[in-house]
Protein backbone atom coordinates (compact mmCIF):
# COMPACT_ATOMS: atom_id res chain seq x y z
CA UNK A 1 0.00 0.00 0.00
CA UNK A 2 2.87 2.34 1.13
CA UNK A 3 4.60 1.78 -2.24
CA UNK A 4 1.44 2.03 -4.93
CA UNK A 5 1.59 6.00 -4.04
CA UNK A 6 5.37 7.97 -4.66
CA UNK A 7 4.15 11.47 -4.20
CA UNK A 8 1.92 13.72 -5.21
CA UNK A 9 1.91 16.10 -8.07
CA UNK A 10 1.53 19.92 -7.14
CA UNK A 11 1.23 22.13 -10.44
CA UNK A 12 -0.93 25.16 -11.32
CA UNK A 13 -3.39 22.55 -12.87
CA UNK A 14 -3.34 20.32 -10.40
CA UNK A 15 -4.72 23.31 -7.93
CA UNK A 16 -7.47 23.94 -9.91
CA UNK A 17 -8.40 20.19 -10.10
CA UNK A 18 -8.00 20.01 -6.57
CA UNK A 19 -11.06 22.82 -6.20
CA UNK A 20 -13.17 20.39 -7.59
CA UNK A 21 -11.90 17.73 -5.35
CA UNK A 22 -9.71 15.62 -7.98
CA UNK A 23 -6.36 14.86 -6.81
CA UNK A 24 -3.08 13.75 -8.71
CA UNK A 25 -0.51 11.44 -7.68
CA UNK A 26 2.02 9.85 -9.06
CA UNK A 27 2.06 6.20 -8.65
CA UNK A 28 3.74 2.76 -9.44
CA UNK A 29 3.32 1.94 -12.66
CA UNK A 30 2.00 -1.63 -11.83
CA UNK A 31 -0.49 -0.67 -9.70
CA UNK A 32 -3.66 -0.72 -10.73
CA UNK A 33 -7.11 1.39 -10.11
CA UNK A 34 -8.34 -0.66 -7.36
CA UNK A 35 -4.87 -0.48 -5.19
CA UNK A 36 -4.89 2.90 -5.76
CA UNK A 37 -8.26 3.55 -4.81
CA UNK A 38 -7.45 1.41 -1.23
CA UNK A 39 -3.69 3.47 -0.74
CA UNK A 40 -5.71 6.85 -0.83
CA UNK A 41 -8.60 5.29 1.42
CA UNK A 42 -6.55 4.04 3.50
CA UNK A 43 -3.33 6.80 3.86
CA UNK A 44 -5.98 10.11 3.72
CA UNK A 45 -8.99 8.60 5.46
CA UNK A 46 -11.33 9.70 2.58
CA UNK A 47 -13.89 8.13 0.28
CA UNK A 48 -12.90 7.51 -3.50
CA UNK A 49 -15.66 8.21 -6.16
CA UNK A 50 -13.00 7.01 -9.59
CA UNK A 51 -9.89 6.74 -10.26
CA UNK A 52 -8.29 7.57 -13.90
CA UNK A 53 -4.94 6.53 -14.88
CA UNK A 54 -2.55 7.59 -17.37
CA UNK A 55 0.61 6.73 -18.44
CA UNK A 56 3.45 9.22 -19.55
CA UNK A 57 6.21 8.49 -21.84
CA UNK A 58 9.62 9.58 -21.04
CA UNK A 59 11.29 12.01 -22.64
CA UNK A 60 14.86 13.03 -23.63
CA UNK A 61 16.90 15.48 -21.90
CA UNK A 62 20.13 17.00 -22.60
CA UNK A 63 22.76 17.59 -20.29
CA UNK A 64 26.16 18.97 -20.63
CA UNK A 65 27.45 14.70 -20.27
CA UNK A 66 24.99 14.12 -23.50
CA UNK A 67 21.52 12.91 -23.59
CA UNK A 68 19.72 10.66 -20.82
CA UNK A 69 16.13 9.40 -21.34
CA UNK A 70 13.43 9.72 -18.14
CA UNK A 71 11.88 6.78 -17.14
CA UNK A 72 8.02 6.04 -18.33
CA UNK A 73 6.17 6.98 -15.47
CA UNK A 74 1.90 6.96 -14.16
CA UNK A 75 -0.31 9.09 -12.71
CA UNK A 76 -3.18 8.86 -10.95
CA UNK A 77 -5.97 11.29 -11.16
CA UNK A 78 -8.53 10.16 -8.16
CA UNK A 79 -11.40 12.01 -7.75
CA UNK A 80 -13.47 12.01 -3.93
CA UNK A 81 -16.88 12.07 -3.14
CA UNK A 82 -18.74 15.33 -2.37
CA UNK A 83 -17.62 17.32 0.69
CA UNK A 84 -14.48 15.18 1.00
CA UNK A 85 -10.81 16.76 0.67
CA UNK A 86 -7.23 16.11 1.31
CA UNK A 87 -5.15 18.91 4.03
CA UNK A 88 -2.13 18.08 2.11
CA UNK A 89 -3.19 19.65 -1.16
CA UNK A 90 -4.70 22.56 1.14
CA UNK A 91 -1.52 23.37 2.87
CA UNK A 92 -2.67 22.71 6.12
C-alpha cells in the first residue's frame, strides 16, 4: 500500500483540479485502479468516487554529459466524493 503511491503532483493545474476535489498522484506503474483507490482510502482517510490513470512516456533530456532518457512513469488522477478533501493539497 505504502509503495502504490510515490508522491503527489503539485502544479498550477493540479490546484485547480484540486477545487473540484480531484487529486493527482504519481504512482507505481504496476499498480492498478483498485490499489490505488485502497492506498488513498486508506493513507488520507477519505472516500474515493474514480480513479483515472494515465501513463506518460519519457522524454529526452540534454545535459552537458549528452543525452539521458526519463523513465516512463503513471499518474493517478482520483477524484473524492462530495464534501471530502485532502489537508495536504490545502496546505494545512
Amino acid at each position: 500500500m505504502y509503495y502504490t503511491i510515490k508522491k503527489p503532483l503539485i502544479t498550477e493545474k493540479n490546484s485547480l483540479l484540486a477545487e473540484s476535489g480531484v487529486y493527482v498522484f504519481e504512482v507505481d506503474r504496476k499498480s492498478t485502479k483498485t490499489e490505488v483507490k485502497d492506498a488513498v482510502e486508506k493513507l488520507f482517510r477519505v472516500k474515493v468516487e474514480t480513479v483515472r490513470t494515465a501513463i506518460c512516456r519519457g522524454r529526452s533530456r540534454k545535459t552537458r554529459l549528452g543525452v539521458s532518457k526519463v523513465r516512463y512513469w503513471k499518474k493517478a488522477m482520483v477524484k473524492l466524493m462530495p464534501g471530502e478533501k485532502i489537508k495536504l493539497f490545502e496546505g494545512a
